[in-house]
PDB file of N, CA and C in Angstrom:
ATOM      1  N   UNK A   1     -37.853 -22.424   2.381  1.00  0.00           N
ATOM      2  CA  UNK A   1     -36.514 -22.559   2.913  1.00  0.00           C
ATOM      3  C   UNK A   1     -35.997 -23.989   2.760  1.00  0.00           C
ATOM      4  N   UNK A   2     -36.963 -24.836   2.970  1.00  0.00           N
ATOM      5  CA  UNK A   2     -36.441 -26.665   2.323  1.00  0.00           C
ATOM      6  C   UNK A   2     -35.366 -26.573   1.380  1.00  0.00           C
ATOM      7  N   UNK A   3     -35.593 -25.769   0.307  1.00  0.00           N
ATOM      8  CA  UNK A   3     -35.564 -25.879  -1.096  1.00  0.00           C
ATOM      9  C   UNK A   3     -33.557 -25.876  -0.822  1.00  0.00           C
ATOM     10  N   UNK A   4     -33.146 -25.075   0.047  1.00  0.00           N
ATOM     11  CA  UNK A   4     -31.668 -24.916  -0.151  1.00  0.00           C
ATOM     12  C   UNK A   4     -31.229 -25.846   0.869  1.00  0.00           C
ATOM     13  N   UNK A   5     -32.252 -26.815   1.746  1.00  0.00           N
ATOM     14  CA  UNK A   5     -31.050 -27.724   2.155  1.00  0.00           C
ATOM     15  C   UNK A   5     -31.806 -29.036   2.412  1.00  0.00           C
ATOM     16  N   UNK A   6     -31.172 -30.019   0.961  1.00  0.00           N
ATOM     17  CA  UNK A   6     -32.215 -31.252   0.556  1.00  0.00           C
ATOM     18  C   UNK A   6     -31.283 -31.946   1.785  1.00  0.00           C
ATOM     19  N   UNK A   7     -31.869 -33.129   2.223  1.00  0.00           N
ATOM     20  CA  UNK A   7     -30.912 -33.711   2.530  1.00  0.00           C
ATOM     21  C   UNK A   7     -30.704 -35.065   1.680  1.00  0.00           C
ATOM     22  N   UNK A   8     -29.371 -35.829   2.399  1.00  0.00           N
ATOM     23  CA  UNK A   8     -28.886 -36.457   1.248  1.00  0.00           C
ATOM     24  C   UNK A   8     -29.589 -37.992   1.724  1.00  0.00           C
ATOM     25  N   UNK A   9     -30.410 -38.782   0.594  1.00  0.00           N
ATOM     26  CA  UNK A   9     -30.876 -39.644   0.162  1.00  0.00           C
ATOM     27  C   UNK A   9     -30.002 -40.972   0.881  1.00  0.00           C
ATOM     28  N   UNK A  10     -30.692 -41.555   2.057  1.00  0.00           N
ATOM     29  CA  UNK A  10     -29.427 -42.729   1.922  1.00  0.00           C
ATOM     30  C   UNK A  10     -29.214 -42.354   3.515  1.00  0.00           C
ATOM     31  N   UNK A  11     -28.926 -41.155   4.274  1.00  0.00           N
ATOM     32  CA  UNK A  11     -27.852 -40.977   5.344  1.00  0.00           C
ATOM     33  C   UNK A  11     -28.833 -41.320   6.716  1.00  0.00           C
ATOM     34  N   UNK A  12     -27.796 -41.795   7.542  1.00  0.00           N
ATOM     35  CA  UNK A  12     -27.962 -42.529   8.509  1.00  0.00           C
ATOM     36  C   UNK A  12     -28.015 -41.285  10.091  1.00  0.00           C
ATOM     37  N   UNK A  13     -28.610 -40.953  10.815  1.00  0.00           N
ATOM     38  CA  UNK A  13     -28.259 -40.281  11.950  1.00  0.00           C
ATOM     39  C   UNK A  13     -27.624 -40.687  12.817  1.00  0.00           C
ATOM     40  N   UNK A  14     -26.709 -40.696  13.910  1.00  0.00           N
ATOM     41  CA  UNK A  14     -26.090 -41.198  14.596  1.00  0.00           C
ATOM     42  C   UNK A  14     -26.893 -41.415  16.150  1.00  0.00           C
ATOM     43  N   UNK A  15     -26.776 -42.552  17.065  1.00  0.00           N
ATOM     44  CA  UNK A  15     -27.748 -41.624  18.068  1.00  0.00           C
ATOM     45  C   UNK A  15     -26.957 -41.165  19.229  1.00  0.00           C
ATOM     46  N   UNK A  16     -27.490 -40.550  20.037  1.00  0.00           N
ATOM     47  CA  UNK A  16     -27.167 -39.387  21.069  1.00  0.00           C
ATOM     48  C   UNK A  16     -26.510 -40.089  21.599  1.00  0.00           C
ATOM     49  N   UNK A  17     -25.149 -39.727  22.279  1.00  0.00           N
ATOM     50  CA  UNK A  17     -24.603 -39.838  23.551  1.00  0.00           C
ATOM     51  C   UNK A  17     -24.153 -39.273  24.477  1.00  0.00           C
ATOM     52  N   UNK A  18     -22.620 -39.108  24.841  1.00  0.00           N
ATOM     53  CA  UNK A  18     -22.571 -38.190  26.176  1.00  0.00           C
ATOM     54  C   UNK A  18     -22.189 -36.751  25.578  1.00  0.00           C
ATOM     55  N   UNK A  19     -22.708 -36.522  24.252  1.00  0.00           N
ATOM     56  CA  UNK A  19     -22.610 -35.274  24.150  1.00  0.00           C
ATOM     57  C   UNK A  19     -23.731 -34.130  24.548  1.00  0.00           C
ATOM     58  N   UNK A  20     -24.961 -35.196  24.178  1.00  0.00           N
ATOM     59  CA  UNK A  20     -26.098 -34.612  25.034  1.00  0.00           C
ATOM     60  C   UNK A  20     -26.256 -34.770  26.251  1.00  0.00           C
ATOM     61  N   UNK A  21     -26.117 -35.605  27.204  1.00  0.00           N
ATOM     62  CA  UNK A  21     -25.600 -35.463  28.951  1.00  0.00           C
ATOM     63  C   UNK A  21     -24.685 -34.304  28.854  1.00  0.00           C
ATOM     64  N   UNK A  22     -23.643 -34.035  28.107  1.00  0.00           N
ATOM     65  CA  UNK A  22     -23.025 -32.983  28.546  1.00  0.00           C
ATOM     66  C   UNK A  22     -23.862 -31.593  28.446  1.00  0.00           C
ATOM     67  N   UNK A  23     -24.256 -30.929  27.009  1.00  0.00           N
ATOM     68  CA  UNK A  23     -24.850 -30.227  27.057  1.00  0.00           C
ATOM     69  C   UNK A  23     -26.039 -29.769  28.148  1.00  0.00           C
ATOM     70  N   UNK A  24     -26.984 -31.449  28.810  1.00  0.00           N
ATOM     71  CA  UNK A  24     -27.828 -30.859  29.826  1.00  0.00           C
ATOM     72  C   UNK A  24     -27.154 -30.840  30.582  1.00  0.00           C
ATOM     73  N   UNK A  25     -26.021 -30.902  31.297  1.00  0.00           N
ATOM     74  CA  UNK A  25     -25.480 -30.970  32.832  1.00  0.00           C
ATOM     75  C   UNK A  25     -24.383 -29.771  32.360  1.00  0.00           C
ATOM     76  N   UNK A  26     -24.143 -28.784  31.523  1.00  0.00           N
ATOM     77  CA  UNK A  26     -23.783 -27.647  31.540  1.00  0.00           C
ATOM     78  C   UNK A  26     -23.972 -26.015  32.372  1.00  0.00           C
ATOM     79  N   UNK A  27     -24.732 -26.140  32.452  1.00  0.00           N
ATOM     80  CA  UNK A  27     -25.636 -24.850  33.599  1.00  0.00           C
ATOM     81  C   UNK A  27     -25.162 -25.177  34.426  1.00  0.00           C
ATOM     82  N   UNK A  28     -25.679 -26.363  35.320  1.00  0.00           N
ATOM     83  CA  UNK A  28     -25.666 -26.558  36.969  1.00  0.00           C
ATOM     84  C   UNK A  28     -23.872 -27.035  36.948  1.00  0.00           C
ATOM     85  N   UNK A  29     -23.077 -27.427  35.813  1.00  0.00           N
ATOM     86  CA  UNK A  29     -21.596 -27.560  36.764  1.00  0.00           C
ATOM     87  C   UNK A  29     -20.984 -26.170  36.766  1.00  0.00           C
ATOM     88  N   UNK A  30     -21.505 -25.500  35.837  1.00  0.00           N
ATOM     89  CA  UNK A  30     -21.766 -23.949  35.482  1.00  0.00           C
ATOM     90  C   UNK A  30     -21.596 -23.435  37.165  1.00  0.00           C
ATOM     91  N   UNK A  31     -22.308 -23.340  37.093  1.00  0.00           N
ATOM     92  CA  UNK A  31     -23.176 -22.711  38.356  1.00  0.00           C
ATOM     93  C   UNK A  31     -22.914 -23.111  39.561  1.00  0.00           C
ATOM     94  N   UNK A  32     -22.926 -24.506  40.222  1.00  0.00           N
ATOM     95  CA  UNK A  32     -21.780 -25.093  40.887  1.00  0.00           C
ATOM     96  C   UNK A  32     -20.192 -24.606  40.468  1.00  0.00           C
ATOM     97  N   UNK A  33     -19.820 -24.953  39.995  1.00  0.00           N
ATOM     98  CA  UNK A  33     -18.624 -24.453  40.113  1.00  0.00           C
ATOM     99  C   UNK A  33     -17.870 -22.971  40.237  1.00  0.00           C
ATOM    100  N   UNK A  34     -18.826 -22.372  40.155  1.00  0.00           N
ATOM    101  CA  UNK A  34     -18.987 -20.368  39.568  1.00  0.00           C
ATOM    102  C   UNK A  34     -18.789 -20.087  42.044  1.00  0.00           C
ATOM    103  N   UNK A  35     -19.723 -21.050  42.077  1.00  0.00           N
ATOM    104  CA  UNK A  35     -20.170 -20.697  43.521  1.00  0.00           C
ATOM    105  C   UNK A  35     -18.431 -21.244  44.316  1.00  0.00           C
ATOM    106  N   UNK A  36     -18.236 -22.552  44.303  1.00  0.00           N
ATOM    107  CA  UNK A  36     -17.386 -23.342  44.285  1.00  0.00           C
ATOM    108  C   UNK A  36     -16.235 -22.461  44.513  1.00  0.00           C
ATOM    109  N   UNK A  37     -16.063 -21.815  43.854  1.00  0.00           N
ATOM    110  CA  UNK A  37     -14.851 -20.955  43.343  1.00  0.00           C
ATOM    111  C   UNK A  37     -14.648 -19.472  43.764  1.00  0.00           C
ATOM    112  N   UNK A  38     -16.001 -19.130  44.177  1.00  0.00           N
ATOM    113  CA  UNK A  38     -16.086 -17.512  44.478  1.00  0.00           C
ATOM    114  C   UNK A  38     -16.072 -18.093  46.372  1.00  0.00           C
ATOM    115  N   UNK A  39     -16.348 -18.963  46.722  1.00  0.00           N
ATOM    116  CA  UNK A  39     -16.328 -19.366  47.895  1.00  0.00           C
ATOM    117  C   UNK A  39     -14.944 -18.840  49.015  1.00  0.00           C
ATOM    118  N   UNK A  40     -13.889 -18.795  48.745  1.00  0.00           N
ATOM    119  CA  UNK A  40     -13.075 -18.517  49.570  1.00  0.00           C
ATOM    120  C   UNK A  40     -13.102 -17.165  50.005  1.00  0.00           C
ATOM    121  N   UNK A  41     -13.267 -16.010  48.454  1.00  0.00           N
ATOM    122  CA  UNK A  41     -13.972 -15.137  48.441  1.00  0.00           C
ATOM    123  C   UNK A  41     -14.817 -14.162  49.419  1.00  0.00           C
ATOM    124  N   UNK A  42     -15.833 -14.762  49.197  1.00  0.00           N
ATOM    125  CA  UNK A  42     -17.183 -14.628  50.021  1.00  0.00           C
ATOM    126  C   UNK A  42     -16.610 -15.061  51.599  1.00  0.00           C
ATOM    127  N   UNK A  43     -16.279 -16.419  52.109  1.00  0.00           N
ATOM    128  CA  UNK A  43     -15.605 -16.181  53.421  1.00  0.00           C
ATOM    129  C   UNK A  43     -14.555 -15.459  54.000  1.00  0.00           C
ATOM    130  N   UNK A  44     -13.250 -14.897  53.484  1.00  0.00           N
ATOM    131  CA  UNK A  44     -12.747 -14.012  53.550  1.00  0.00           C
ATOM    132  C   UNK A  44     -13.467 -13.012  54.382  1.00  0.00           C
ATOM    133  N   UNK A  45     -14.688 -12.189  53.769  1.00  0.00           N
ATOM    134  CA  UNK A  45     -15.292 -11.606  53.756  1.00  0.00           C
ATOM    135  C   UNK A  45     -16.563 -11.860  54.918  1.00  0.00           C
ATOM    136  N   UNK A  46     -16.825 -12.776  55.231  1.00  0.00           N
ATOM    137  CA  UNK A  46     -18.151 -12.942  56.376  1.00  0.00           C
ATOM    138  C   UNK A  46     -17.068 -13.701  57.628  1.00  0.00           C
ATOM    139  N   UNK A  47     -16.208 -14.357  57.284  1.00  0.00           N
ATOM    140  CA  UNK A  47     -15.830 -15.169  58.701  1.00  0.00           C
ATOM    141  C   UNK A  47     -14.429 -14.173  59.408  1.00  0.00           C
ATOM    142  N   UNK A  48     -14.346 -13.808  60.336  1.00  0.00           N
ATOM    143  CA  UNK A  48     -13.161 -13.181  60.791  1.00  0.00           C
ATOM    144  C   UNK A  48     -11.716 -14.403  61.069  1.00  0.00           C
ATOM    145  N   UNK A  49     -10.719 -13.093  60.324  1.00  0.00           N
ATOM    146  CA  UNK A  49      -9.634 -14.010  60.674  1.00  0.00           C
ATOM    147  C   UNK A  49      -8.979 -14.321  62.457  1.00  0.00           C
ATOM    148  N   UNK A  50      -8.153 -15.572  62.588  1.00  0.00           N
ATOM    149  CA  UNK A  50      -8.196 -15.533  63.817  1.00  0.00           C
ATOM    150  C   UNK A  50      -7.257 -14.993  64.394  1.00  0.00           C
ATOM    151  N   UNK A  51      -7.235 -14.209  65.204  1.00  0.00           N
ATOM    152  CA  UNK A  51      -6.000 -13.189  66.136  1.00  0.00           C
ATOM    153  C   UNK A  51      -6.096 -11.902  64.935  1.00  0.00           C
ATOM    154  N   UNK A  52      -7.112 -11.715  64.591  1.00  0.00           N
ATOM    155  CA  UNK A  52      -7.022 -10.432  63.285  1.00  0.00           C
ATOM    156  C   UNK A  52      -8.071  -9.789  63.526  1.00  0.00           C
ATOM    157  N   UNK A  53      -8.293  -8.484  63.862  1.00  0.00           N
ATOM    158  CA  UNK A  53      -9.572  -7.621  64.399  1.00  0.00           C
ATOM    159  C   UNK A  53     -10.453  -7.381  62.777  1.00  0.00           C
ATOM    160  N   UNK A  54      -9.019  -6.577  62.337  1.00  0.00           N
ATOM    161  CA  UNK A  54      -9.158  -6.113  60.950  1.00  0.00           C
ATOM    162  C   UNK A  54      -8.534  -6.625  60.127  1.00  0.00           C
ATOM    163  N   UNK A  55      -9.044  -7.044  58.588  1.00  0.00           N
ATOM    164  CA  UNK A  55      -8.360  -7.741  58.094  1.00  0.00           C
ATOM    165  C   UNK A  55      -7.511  -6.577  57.197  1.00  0.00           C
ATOM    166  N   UNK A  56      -6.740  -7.379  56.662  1.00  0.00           N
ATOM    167  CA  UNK A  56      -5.743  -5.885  55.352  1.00  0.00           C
ATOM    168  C   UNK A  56      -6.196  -6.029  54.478  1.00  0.00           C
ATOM    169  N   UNK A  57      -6.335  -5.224  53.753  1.00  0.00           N
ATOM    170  CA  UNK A  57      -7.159  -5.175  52.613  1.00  0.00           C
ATOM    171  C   UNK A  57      -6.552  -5.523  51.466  1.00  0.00           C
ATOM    172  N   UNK A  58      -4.852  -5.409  51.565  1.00  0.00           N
ATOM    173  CA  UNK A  58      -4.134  -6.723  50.002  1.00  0.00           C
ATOM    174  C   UNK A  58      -4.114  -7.780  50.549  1.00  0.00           C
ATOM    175  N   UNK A  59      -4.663  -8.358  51.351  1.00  0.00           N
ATOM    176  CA  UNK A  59      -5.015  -9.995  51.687  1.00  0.00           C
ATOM    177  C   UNK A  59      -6.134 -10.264  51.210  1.00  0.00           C
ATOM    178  N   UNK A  60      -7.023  -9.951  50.982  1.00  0.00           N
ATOM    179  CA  UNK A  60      -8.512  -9.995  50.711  1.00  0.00           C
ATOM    180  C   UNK A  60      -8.120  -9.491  49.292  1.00  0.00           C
ATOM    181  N   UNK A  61      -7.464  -8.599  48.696  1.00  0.00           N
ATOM    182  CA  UNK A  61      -7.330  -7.878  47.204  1.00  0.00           C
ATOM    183  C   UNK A  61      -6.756  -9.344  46.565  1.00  0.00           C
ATOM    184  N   UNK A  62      -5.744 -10.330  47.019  1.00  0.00           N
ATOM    185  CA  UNK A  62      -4.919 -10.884  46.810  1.00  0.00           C
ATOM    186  C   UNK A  62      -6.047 -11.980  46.348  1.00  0.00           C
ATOM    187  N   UNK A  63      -6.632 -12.487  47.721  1.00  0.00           N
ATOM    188  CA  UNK A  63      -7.685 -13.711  47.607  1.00  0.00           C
ATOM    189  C   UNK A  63      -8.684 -13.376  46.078  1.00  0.00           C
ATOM    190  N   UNK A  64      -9.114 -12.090  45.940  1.00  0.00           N
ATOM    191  CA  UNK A  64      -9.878 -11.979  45.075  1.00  0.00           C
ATOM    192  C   UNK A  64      -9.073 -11.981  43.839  1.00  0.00           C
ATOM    193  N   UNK A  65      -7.935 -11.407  43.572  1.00  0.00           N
ATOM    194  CA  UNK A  65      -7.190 -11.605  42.235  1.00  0.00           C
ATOM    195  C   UNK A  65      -7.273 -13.397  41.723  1.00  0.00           C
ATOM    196  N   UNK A  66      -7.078 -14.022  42.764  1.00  0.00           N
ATOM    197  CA  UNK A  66      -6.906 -15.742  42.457  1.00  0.00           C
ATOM    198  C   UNK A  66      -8.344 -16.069  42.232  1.00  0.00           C
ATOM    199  N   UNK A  67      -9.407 -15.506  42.972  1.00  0.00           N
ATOM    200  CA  UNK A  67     -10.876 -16.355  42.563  1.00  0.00           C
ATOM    201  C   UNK A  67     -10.604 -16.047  41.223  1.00  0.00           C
ATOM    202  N   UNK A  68     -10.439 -14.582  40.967  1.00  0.00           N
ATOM    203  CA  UNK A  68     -11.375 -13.984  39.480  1.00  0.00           C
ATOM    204  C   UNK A  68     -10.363 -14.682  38.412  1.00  0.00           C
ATOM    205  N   UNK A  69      -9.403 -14.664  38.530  1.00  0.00           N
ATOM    206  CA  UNK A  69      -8.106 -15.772  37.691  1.00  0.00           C
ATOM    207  C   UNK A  69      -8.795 -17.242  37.459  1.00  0.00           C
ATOM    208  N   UNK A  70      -9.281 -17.828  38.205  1.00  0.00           N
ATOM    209  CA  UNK A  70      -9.436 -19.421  38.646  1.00  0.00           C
ATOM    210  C   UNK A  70     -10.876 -19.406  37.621  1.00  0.00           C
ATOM    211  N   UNK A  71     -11.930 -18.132  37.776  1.00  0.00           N
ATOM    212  CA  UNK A  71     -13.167 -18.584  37.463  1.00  0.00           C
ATOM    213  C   UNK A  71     -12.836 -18.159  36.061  1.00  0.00           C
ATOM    214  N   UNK A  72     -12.364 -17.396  35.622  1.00  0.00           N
ATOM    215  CA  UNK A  72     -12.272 -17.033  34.287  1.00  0.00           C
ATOM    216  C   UNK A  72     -11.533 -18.491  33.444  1.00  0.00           C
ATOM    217  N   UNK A  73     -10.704 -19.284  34.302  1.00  0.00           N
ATOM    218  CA  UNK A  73     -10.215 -20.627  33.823  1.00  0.00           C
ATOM    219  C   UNK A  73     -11.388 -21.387  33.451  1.00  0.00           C
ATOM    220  N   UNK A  74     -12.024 -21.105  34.675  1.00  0.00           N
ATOM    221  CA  UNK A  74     -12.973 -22.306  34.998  1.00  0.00           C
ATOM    222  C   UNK A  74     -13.973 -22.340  33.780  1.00  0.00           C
ATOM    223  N   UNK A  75     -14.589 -20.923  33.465  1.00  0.00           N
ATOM    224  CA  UNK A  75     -15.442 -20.553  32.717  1.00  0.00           C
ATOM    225  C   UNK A  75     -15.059 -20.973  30.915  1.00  0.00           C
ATOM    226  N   UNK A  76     -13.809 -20.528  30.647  1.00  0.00           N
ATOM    227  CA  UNK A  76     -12.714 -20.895  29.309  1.00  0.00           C
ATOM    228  C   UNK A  76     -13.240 -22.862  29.383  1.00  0.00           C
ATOM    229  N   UNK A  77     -12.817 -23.091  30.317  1.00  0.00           N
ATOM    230  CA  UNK A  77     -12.857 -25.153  29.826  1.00  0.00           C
ATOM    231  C   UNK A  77     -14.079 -25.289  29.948  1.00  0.00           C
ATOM    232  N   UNK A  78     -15.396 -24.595  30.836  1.00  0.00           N
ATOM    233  CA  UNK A  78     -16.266 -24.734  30.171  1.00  0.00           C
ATOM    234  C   UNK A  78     -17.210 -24.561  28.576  1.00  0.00           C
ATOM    235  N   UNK A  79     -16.643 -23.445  28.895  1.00  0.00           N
ATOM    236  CA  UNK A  79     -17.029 -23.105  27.322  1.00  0.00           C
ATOM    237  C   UNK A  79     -16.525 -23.885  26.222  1.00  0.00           C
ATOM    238  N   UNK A  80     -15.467 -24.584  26.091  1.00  0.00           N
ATOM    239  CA  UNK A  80     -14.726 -25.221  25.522  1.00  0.00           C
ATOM    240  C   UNK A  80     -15.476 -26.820  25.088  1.00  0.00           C
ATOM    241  N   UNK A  81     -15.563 -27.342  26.489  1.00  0.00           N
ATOM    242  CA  UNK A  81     -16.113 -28.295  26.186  1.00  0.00           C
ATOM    243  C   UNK A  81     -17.900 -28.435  25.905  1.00  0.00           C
ATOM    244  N   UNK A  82     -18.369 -27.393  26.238  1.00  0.00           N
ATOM    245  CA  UNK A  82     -19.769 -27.046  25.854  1.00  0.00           C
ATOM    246  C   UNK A  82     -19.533 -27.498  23.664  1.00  0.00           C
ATOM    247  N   UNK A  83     -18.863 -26.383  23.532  1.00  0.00           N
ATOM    248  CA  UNK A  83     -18.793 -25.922  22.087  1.00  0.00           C
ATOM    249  C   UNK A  83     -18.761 -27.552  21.553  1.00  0.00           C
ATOM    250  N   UNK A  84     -17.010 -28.232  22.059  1.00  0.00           N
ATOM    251  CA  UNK A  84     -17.176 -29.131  21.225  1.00  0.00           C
ATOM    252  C   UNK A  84     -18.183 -30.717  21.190  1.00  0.00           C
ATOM    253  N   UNK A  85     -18.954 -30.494  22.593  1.00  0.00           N
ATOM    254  CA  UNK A  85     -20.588 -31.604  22.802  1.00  0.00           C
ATOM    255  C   UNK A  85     -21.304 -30.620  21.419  1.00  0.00           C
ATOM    256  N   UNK A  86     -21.247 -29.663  21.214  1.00  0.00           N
ATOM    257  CA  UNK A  86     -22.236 -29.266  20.316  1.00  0.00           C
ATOM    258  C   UNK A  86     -21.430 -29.370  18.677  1.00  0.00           C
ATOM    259  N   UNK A  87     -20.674 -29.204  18.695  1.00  0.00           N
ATOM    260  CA  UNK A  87     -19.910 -29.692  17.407  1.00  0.00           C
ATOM    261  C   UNK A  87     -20.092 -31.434  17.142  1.00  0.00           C
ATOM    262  N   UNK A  88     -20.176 -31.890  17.975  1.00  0.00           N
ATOM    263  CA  UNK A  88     -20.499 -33.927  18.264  1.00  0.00           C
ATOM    264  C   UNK A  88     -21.762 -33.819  17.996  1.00  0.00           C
ATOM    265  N   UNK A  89     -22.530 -33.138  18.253  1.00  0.00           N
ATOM    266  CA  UNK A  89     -24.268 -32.824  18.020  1.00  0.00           C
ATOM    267  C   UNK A  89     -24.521 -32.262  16.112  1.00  0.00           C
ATOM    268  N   UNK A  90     -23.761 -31.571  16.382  1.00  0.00           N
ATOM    269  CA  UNK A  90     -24.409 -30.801  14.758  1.00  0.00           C
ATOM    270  C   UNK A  90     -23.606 -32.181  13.485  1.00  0.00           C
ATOM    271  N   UNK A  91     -22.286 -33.105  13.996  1.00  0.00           N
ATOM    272  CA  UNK A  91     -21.472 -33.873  13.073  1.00  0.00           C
ATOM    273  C   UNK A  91     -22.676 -35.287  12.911  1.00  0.00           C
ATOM    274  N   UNK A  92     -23.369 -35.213  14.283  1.00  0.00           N
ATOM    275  CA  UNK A  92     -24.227 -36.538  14.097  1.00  0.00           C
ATOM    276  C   UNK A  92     -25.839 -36.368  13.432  1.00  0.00           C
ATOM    277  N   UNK A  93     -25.797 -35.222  12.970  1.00  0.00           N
ATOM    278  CA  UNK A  93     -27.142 -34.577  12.393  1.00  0.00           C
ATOM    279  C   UNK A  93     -27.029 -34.946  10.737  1.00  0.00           C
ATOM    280  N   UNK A  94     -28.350 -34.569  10.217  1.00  0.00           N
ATOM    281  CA  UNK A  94     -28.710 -35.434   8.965  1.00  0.00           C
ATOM    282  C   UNK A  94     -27.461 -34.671   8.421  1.00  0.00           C
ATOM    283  N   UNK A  95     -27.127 -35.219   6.888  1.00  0.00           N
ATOM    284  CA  UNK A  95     -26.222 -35.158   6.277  1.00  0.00           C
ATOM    285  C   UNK A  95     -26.974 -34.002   4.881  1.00  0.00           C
ATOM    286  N   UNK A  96     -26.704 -33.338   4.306  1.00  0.00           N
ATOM    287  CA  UNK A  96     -27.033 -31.944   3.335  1.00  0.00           C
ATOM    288  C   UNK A  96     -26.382 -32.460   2.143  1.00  0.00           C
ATOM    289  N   UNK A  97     -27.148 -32.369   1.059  1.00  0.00           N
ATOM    290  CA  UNK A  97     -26.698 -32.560  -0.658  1.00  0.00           C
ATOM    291  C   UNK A  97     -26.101 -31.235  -0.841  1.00  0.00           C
ATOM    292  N   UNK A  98     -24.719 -30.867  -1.418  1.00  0.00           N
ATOM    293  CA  UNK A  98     -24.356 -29.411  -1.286  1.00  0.00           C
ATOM    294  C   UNK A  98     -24.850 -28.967  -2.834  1.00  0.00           C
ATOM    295  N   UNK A  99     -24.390 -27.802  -3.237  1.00  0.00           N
ATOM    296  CA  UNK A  99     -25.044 -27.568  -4.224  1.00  0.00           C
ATOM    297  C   UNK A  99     -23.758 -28.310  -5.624  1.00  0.00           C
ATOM    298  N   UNK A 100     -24.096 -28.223  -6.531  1.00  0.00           N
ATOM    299  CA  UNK A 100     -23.497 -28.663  -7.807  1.00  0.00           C
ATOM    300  C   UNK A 100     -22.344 -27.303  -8.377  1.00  0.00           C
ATOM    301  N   UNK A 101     -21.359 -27.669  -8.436  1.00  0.00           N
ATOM    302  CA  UNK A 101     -20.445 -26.832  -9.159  1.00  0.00           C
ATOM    303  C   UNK A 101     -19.378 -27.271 -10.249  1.00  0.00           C
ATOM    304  N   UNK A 102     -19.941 -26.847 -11.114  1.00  0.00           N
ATOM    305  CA  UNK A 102     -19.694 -27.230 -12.425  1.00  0.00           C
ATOM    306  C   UNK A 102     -18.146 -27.131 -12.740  1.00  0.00           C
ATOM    307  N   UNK A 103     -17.579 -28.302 -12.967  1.00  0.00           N
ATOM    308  CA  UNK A 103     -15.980 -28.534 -13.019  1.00  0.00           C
ATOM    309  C   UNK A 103     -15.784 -28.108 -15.202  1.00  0.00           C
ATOM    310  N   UNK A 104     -15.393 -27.024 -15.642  1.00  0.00           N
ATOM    311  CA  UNK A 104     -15.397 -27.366 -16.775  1.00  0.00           C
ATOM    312  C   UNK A 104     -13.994 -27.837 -17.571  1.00  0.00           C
ATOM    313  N   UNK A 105     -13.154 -28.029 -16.657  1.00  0.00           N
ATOM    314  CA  UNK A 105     -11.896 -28.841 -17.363  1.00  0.00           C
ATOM    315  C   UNK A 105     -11.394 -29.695 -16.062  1.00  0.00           C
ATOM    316  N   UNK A 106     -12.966 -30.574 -16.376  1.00  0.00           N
ATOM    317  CA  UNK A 106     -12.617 -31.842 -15.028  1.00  0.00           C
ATOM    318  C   UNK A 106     -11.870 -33.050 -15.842  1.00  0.00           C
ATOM    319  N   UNK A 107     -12.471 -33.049 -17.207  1.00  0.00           N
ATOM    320  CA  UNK A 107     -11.847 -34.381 -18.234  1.00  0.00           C
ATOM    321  C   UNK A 107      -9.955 -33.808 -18.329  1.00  0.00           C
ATOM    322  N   UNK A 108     -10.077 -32.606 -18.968  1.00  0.00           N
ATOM    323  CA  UNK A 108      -8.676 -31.939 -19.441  1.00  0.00           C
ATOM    324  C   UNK A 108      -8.360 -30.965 -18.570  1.00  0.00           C
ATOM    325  N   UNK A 109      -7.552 -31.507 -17.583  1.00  0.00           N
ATOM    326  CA  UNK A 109      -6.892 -30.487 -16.637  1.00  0.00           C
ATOM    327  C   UNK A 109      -6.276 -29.315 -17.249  1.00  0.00           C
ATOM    328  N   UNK A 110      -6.192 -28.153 -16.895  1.00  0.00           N
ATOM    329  CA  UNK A 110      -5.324 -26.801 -17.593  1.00  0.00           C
ATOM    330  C   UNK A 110      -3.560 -27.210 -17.256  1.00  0.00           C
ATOM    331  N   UNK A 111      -2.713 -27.437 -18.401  1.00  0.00           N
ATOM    332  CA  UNK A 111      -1.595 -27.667 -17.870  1.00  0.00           C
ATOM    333  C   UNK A 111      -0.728 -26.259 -17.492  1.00  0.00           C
TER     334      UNK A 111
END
């Protein structure tokens, strides 16, 4: 498998920066923030409202339309900026000799 990707003679690697901090601190703001966000949610739901026996159920439908809106945001700019720490990762990686493609009217352009 070498054989199809030499690399190129000469190239320099770049070294790591906050693209790799980002990539490891991805999960846990992940995950923090997933909780973060489902939080109003979840209390809705365990803490009683005050002067309210029962709560209504499009108040609570309502609260949950905005978490699941907010995390699906939340989740989009993560992903986003995940991708492009890893696009900064793969641009600072060794450099590839591509293959040779033979120009045959590189001297005499076709008019």
């Amino acid at each position: 498998m070498s054989r199809f990707f030499k690399k190129l003679p000469g190239y320099r690697t770049s070294q790591p920066g906050k693209e790799r901090w980002i990539l490891s601190q991805a999960p846990a703001w992940t995950l923090l923030g997933t909780l973060a966000i489902l939080m109003p949610s979840i209390l809705t739901r365990i803490l009683p409202a005050e002067g309210q026996i029962a709560r209504s159920a499009s108040s609570t439908g309502f609260i949950d339309i905005l978490v699941i809106a907010t995390l699906i945001c939340y989740w989009i700019a993560i992903f986003t900026i995940v991708i492009g720490a890893y696009i900064v990762v793969l641009m600072k990686g060794p450099a590839y000799v591509a293959d040779a493609y033979p120009l045959e009217d590189a001297d005499r352009p076709k008019q």
